[in-house]
PDBML (XML) file of the C-alpha atoms, coordinates in Angstrom:
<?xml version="1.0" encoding="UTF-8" ?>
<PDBx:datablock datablockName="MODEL"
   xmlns:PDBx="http://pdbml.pdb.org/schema/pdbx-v50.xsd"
   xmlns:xsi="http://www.w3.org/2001/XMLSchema-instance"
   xsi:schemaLocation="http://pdbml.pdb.org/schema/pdbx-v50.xsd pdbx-v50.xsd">
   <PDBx:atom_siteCategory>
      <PDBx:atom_site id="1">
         <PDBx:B_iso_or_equiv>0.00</PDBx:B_iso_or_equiv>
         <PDBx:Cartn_x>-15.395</PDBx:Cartn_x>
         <PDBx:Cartn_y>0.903</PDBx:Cartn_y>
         <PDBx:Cartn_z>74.025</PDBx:Cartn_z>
         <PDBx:auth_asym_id>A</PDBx:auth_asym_id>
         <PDBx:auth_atom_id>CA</PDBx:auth_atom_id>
         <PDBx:auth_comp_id>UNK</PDBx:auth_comp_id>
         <PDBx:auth_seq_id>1</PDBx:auth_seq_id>
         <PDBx:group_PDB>ATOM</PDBx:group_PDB>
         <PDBx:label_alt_id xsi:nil="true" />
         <PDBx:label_asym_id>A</PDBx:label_asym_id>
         <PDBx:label_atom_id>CA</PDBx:label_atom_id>
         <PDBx:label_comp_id>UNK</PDBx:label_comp_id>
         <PDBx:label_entity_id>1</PDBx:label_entity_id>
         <PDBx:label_seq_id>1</PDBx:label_seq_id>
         <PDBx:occupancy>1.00</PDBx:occupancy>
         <PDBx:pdbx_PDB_model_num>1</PDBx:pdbx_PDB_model_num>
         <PDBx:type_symbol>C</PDBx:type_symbol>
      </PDBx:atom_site>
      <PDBx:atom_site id="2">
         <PDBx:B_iso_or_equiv>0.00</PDBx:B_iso_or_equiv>
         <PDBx:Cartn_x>-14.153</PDBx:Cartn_x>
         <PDBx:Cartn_y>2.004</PDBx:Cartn_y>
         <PDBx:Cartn_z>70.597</PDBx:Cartn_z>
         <PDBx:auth_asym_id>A</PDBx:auth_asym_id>
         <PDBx:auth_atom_id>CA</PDBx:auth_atom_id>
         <PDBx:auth_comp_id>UNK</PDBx:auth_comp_id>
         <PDBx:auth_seq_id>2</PDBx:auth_seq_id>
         <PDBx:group_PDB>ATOM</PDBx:group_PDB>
         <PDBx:label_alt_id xsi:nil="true" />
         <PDBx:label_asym_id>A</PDBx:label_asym_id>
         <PDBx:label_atom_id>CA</PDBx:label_atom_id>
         <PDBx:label_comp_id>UNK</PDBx:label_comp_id>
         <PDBx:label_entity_id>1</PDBx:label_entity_id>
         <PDBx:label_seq_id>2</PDBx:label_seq_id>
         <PDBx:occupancy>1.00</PDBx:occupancy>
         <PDBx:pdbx_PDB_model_num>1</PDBx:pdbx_PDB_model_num>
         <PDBx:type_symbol>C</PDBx:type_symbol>
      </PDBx:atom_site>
      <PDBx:atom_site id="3">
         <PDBx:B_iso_or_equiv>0.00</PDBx:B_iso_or_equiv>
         <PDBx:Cartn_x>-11.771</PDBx:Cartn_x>
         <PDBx:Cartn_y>-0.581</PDBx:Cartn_y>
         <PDBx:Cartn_z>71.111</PDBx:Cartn_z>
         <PDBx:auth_asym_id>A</PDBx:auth_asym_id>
         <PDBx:auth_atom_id>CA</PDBx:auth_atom_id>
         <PDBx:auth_comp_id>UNK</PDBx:auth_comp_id>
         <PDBx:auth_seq_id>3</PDBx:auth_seq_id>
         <PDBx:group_PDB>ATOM</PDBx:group_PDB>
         <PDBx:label_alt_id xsi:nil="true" />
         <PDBx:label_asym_id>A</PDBx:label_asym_id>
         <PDBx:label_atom_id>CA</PDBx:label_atom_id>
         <PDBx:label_comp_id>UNK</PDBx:label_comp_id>
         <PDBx:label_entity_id>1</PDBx:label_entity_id>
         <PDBx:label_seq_id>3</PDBx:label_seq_id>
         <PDBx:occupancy>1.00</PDBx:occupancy>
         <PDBx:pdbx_PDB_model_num>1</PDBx:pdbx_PDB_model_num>
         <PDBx:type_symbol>C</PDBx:type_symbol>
      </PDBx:atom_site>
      <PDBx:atom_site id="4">
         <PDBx:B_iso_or_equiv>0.00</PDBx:B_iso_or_equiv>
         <PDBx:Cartn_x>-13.780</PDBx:Cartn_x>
         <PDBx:Cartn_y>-3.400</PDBx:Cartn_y>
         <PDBx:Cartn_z>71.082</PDBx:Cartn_z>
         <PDBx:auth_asym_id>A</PDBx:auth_asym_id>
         <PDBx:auth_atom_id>CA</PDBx:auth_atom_id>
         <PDBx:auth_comp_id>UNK</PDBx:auth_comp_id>
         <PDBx:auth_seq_id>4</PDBx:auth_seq_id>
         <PDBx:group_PDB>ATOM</PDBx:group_PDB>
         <PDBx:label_alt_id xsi:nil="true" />
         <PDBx:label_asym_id>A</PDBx:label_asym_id>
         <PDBx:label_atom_id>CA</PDBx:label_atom_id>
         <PDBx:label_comp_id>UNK</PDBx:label_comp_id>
         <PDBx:label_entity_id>1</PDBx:label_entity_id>
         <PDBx:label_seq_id>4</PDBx:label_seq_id>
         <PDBx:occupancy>1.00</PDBx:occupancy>
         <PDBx:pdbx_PDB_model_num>1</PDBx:pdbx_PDB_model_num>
         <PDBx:type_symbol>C</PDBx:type_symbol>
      </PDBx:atom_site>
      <PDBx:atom_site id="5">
         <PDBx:B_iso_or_equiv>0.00</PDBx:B_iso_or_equiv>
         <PDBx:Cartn_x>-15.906</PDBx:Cartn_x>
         <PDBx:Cartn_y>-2.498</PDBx:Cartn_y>
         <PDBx:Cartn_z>67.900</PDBx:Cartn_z>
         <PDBx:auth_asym_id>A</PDBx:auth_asym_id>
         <PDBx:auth_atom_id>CA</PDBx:auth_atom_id>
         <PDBx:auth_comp_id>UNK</PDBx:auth_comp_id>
         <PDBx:auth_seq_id>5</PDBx:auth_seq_id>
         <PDBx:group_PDB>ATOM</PDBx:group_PDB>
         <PDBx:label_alt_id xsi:nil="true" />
         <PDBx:label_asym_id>A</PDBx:label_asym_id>
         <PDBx:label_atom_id>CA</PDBx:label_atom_id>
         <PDBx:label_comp_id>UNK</PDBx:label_comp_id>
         <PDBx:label_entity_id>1</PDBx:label_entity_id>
         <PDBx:label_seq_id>5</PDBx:label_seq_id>
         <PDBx:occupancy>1.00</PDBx:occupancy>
         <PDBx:pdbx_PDB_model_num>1</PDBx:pdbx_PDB_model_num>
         <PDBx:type_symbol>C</PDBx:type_symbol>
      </PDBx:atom_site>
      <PDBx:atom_site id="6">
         <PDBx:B_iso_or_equiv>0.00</PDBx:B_iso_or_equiv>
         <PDBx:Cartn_x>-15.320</PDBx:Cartn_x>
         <PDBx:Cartn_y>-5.116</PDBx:Cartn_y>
         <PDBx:Cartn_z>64.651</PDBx:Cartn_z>
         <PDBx:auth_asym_id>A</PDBx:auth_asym_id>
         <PDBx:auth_atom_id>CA</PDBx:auth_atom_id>
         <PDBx:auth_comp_id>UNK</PDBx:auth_comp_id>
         <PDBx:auth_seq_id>6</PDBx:auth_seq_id>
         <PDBx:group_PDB>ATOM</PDBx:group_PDB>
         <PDBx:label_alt_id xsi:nil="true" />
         <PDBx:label_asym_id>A</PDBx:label_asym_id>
         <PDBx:label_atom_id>CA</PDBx:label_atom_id>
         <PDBx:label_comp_id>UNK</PDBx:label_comp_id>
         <PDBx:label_entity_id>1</PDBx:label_entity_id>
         <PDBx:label_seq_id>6</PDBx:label_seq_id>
         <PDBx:occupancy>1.00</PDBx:occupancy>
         <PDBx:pdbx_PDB_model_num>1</PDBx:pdbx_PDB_model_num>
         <PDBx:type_symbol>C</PDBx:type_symbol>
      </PDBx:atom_site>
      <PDBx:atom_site id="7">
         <PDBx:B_iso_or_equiv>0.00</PDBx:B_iso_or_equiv>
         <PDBx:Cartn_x>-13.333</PDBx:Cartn_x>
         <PDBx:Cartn_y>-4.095</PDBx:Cartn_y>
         <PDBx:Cartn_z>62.096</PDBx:Cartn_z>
         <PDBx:auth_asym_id>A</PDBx:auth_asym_id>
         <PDBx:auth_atom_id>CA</PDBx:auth_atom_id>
         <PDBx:auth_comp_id>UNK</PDBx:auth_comp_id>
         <PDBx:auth_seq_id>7</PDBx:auth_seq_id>
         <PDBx:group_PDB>ATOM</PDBx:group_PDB>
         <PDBx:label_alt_id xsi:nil="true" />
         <PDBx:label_asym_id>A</PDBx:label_asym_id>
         <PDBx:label_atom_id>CA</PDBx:label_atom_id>
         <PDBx:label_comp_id>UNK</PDBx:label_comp_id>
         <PDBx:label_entity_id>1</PDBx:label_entity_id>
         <PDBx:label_seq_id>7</PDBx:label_seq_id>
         <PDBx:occupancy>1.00</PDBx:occupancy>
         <PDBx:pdbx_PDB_model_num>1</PDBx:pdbx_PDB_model_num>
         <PDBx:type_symbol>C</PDBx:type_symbol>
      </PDBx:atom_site>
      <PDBx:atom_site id="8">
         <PDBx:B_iso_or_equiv>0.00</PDBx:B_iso_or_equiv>
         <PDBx:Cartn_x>-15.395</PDBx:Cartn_x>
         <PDBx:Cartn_y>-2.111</PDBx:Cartn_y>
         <PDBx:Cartn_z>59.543</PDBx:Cartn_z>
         <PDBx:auth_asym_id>A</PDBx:auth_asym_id>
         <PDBx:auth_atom_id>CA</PDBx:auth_atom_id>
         <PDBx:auth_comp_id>UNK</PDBx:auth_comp_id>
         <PDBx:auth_seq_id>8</PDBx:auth_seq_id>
         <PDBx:group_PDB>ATOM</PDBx:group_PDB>
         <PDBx:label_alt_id xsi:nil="true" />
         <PDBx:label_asym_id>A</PDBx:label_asym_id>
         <PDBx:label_atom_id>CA</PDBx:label_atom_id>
         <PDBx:label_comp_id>UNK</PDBx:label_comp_id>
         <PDBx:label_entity_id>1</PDBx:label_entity_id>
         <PDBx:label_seq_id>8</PDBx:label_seq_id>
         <PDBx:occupancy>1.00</PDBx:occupancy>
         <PDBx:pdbx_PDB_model_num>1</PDBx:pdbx_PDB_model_num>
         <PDBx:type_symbol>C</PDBx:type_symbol>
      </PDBx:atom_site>
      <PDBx:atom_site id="9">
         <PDBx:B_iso_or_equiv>0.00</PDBx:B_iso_or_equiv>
         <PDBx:Cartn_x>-14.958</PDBx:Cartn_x>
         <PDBx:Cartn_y>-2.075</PDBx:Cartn_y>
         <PDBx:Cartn_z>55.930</PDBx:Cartn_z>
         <PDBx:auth_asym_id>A</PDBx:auth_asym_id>
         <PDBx:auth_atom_id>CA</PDBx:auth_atom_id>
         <PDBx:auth_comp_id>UNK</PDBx:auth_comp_id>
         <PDBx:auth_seq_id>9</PDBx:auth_seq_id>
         <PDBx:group_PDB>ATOM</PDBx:group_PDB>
         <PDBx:label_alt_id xsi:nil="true" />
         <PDBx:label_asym_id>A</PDBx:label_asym_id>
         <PDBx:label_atom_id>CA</PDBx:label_atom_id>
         <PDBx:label_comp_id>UNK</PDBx:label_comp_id>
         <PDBx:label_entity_id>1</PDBx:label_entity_id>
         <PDBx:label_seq_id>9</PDBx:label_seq_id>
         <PDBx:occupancy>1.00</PDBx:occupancy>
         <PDBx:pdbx_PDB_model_num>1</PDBx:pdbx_PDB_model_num>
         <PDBx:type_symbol>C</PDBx:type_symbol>
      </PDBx:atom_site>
      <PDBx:atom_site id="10">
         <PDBx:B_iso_or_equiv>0.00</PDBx:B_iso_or_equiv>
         <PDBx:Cartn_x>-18.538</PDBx:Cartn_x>
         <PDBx:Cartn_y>-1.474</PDBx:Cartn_y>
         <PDBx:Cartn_z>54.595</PDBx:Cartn_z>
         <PDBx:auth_asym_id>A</PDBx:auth_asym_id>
         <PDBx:auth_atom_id>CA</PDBx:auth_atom_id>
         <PDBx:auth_comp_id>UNK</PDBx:auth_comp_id>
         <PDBx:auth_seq_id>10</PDBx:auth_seq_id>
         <PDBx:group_PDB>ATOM</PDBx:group_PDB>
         <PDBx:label_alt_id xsi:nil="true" />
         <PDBx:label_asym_id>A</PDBx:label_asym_id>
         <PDBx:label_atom_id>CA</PDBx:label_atom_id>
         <PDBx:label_comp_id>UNK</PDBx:label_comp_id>
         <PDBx:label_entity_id>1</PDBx:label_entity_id>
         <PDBx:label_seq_id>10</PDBx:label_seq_id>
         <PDBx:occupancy>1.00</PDBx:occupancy>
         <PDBx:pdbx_PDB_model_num>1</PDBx:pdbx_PDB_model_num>
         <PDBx:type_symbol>C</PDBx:type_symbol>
      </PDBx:atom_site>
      <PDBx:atom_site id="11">
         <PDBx:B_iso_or_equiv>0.00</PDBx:B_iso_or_equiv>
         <PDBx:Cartn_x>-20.098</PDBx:Cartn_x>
         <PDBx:Cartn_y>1.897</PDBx:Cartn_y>
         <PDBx:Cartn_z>53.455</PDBx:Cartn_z>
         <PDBx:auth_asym_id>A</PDBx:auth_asym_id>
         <PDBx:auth_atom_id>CA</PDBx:auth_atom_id>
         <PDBx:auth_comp_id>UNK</PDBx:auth_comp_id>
         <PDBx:auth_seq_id>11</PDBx:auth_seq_id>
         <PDBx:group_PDB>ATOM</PDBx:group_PDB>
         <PDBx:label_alt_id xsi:nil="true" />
         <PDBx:label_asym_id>A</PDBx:label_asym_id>
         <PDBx:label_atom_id>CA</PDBx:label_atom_id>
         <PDBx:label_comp_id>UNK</PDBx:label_comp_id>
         <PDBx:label_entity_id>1</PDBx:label_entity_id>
         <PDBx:label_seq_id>11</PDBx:label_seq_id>
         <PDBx:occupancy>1.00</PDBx:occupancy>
         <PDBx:pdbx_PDB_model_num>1</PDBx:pdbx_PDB_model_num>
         <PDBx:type_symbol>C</PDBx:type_symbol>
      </PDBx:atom_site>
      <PDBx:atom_site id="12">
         <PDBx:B_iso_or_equiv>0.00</PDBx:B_iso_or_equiv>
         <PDBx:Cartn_x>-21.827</PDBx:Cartn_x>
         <PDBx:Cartn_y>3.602</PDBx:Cartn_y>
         <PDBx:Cartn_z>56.374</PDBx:Cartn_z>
         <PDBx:auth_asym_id>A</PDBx:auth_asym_id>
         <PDBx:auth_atom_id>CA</PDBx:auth_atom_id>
         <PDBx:auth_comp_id>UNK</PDBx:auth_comp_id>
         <PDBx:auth_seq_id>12</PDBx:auth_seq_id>
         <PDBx:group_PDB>ATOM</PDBx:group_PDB>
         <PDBx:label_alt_id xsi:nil="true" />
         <PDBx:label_asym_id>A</PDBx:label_asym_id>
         <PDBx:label_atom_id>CA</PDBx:label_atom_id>
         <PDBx:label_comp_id>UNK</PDBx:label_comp_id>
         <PDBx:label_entity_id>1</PDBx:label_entity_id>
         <PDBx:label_seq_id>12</PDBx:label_seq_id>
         <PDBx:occupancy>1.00</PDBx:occupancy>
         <PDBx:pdbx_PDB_model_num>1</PDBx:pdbx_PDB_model_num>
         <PDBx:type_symbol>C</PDBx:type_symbol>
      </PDBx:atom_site>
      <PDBx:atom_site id="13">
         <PDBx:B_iso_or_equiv>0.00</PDBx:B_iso_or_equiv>
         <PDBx:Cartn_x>-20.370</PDBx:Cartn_x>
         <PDBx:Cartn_y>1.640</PDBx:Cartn_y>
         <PDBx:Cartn_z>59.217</PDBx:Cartn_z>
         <PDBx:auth_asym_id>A</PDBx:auth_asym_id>
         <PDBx:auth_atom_id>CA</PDBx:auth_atom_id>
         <PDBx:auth_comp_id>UNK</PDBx:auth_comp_id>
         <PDBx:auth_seq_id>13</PDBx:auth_seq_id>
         <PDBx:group_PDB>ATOM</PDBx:group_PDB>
         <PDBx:label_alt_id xsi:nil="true" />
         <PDBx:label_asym_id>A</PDBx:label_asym_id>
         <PDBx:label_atom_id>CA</PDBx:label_atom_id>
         <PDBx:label_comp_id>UNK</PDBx:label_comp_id>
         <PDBx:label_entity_id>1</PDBx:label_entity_id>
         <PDBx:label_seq_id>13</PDBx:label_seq_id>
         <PDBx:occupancy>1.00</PDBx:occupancy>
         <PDBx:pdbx_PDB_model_num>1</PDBx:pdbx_PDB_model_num>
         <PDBx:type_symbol>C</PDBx:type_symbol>
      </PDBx:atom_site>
      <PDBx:atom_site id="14">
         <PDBx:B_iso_or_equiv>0.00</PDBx:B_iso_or_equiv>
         <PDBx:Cartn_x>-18.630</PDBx:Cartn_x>
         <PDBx:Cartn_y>3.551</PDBx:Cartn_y>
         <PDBx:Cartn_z>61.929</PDBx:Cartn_z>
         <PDBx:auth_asym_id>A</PDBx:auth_asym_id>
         <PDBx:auth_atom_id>CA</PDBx:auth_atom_id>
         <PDBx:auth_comp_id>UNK</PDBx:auth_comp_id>
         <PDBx:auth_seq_id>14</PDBx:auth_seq_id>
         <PDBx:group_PDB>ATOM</PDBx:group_PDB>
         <PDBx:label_alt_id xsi:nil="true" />
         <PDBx:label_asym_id>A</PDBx:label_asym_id>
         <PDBx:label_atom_id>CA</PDBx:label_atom_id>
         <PDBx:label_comp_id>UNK</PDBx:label_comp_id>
         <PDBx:label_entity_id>1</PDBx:label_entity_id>
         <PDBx:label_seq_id>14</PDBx:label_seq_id>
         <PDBx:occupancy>1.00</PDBx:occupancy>
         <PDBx:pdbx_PDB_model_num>1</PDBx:pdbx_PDB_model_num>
         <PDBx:type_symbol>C</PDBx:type_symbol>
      </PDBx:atom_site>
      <PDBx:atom_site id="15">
         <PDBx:B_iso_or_equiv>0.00</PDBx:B_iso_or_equiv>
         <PDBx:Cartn_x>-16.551</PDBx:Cartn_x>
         <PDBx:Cartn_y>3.192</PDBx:Cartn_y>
         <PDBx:Cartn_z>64.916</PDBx:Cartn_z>
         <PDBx:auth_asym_id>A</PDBx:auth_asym_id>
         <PDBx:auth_atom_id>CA</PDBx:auth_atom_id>
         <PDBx:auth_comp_id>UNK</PDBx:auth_comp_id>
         <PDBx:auth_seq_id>15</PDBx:auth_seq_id>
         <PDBx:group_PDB>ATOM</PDBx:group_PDB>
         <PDBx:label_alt_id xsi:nil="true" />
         <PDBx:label_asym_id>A</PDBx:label_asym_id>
         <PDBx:label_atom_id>CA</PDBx:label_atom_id>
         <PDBx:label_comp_id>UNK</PDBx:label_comp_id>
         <PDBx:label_entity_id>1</PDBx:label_entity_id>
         <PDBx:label_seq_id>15</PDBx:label_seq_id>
         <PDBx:occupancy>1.00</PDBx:occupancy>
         <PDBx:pdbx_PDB_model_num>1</PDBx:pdbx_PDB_model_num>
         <PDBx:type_symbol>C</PDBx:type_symbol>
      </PDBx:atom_site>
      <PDBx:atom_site id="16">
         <PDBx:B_iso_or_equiv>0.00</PDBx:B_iso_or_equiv>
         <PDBx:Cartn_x>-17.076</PDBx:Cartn_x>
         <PDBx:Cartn_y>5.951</PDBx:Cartn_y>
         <PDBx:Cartn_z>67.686</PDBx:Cartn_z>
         <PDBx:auth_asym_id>A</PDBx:auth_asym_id>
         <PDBx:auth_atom_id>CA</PDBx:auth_atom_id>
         <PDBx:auth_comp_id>UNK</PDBx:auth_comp_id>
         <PDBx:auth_seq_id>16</PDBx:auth_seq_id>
         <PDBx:group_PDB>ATOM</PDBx:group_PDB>
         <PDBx:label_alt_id xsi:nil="true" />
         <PDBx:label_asym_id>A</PDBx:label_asym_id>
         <PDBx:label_atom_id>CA</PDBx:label_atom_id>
         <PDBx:label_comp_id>UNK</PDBx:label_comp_id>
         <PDBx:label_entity_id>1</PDBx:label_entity_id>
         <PDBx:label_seq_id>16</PDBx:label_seq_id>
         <PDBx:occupancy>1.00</PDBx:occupancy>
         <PDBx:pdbx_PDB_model_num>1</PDBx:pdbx_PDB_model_num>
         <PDBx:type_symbol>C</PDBx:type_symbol>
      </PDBx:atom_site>
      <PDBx:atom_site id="17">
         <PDBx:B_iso_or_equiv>0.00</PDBx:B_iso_or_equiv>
         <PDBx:Cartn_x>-15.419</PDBx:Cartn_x>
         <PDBx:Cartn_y>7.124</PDBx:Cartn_y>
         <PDBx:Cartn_z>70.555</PDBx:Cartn_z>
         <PDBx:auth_asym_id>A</PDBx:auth_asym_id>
         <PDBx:auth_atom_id>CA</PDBx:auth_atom_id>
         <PDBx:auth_comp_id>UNK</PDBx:auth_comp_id>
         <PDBx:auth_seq_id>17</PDBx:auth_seq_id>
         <PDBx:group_PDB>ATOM</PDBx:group_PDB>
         <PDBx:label_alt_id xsi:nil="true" />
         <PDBx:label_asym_id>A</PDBx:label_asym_id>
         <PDBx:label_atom_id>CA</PDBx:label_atom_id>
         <PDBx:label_comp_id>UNK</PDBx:label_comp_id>
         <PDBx:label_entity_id>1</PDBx:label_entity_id>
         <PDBx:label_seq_id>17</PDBx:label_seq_id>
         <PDBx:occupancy>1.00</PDBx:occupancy>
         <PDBx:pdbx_PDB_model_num>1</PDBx:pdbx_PDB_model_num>
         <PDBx:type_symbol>C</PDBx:type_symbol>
      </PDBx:atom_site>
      <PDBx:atom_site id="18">
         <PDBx:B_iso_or_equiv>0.00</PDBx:B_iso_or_equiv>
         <PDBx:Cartn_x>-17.644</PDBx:Cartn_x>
         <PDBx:Cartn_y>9.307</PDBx:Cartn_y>
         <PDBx:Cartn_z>72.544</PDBx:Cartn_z>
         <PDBx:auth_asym_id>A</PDBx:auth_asym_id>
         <PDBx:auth_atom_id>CA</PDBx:auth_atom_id>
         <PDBx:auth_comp_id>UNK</PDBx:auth_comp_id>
         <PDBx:auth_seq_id>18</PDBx:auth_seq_id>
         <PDBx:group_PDB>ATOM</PDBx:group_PDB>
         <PDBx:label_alt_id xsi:nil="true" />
         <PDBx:label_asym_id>A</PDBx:label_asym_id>
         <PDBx:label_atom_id>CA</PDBx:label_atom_id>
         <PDBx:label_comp_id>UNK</PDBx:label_comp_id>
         <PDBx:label_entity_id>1</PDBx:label_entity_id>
         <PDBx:label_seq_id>18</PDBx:label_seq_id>
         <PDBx:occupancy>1.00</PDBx:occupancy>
         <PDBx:pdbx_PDB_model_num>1</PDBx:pdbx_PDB_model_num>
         <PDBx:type_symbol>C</PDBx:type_symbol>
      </PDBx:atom_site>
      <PDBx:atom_site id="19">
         <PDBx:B_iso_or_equiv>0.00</PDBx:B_iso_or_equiv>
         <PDBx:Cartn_x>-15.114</PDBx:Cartn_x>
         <PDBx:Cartn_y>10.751</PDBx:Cartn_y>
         <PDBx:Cartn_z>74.767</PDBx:Cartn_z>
         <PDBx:auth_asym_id>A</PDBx:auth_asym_id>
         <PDBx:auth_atom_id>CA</PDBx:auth_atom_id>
         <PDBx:auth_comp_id>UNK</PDBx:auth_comp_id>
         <PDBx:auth_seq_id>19</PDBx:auth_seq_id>
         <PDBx:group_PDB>ATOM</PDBx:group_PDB>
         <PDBx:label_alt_id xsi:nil="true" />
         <PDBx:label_asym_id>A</PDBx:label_asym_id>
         <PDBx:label_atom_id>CA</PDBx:label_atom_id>
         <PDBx:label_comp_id>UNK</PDBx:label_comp_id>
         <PDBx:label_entity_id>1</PDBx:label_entity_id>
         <PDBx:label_seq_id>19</PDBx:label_seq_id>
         <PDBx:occupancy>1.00</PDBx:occupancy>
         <PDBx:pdbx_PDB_model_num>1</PDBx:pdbx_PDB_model_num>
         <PDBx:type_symbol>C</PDBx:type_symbol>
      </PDBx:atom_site>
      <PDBx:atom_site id="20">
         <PDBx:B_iso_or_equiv>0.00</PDBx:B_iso_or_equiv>
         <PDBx:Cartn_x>-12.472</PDBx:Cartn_x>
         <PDBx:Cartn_y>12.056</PDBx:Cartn_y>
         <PDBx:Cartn_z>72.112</PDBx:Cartn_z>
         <PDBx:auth_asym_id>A</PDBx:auth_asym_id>
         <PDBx:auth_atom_id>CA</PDBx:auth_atom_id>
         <PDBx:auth_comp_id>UNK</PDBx:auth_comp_id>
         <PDBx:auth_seq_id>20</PDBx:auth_seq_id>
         <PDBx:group_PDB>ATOM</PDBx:group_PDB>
         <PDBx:label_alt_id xsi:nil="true" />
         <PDBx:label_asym_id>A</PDBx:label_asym_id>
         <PDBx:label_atom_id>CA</PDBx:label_atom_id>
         <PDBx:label_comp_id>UNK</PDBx:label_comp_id>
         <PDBx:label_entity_id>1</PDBx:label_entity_id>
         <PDBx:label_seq_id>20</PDBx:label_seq_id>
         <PDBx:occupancy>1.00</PDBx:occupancy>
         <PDBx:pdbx_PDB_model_num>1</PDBx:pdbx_PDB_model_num>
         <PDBx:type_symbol>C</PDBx:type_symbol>
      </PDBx:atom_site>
      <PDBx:atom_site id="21">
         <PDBx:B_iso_or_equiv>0.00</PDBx:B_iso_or_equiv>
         <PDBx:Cartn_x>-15.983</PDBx:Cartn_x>
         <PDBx:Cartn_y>12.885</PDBx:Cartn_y>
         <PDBx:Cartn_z>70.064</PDBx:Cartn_z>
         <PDBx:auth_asym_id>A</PDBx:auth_asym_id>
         <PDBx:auth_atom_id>CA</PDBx:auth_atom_id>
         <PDBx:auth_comp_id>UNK</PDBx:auth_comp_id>
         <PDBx:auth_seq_id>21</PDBx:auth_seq_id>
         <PDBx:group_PDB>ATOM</PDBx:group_PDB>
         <PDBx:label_alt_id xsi:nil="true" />
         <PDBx:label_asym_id>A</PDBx:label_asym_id>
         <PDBx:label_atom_id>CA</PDBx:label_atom_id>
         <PDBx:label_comp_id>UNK</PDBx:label_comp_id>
         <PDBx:label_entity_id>1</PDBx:label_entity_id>
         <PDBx:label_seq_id>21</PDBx:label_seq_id>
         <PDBx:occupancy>1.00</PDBx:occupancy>
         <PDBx:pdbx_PDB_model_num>1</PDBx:pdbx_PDB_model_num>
         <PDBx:type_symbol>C</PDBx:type_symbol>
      </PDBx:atom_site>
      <PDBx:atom_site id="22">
         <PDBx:B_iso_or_equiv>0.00</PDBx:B_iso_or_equiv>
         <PDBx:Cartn_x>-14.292</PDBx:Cartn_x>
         <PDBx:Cartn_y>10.817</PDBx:Cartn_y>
         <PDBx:Cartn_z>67.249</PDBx:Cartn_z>
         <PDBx:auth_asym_id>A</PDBx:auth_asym_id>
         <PDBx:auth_atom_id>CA</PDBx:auth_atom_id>
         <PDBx:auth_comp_id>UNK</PDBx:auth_comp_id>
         <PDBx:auth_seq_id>22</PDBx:auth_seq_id>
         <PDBx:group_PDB>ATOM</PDBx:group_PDB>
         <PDBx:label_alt_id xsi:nil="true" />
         <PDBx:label_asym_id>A</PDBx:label_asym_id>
         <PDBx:label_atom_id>CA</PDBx:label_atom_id>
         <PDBx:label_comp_id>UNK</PDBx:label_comp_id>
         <PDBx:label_entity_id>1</PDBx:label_entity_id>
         <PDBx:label_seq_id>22</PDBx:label_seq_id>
         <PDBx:occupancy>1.00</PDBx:occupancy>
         <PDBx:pdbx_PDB_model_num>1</PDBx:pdbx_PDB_model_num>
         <PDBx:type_symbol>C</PDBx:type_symbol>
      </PDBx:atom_site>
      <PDBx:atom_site id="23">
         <PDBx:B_iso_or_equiv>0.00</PDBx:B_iso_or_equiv>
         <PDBx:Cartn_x>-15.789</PDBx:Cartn_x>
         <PDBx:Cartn_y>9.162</PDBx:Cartn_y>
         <PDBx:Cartn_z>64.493</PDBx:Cartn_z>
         <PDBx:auth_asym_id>A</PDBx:auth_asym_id>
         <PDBx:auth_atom_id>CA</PDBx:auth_atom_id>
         <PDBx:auth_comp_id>UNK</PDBx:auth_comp_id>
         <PDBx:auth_seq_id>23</PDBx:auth_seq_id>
         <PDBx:group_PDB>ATOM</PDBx:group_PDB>
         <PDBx:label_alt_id xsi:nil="true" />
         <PDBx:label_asym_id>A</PDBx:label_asym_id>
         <PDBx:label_atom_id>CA</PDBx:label_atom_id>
         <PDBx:label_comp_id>UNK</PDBx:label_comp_id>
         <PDBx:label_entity_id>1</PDBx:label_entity_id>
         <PDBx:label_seq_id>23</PDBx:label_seq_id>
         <PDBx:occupancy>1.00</PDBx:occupancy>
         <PDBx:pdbx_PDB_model_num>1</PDBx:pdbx_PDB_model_num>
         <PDBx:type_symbol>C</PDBx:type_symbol>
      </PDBx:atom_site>
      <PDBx:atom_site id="24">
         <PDBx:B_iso_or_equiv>0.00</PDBx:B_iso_or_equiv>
         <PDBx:Cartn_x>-14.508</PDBx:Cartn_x>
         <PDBx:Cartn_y>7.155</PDBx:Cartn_y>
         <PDBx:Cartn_z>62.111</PDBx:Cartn_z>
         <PDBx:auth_asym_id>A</PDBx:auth_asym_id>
         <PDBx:auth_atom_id>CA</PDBx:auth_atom_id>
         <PDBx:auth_comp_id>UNK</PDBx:auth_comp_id>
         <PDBx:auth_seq_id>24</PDBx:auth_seq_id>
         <PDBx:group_PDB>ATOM</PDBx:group_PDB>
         <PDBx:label_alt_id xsi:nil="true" />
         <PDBx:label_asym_id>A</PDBx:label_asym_id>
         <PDBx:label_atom_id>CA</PDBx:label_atom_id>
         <PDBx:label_comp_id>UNK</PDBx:label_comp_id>
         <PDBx:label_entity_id>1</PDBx:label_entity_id>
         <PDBx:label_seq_id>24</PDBx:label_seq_id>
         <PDBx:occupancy>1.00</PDBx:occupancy>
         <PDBx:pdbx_PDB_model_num>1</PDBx:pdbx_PDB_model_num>
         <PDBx:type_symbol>C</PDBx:type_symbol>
      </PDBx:atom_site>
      <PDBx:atom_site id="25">
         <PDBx:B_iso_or_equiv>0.00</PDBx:B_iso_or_equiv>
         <PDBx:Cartn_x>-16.637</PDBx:Cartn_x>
         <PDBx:Cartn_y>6.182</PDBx:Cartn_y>
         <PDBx:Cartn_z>59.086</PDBx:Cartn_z>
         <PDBx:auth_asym_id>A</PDBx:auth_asym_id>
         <PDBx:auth_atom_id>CA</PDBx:auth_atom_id>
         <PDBx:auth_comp_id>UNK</PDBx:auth_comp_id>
         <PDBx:auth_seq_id>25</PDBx:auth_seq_id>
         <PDBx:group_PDB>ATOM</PDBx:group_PDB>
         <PDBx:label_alt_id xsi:nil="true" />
         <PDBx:label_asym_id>A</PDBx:label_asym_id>
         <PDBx:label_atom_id>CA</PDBx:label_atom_id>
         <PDBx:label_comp_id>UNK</PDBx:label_comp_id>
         <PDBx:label_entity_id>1</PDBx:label_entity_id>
         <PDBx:label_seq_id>25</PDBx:label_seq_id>
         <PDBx:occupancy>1.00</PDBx:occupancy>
         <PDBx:pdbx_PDB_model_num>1</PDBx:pdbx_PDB_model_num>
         <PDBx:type_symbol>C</PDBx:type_symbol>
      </PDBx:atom_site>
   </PDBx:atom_siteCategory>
</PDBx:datablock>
């Protein structure tokens, strides 16, 4: 699923990937 977020460029936004408890913001 983390795979198919948007690219993100604005403060705050995040891309997540539950399994590998990953977070990118």
């Amino acid at each position: 699923y983390c795979m198919a977020y948007r690219p993100i460029s604005k403060t705050n936004e995040s891309i997540i990937c539950l399994p590998h408890r990953l977070v990118v913001q």
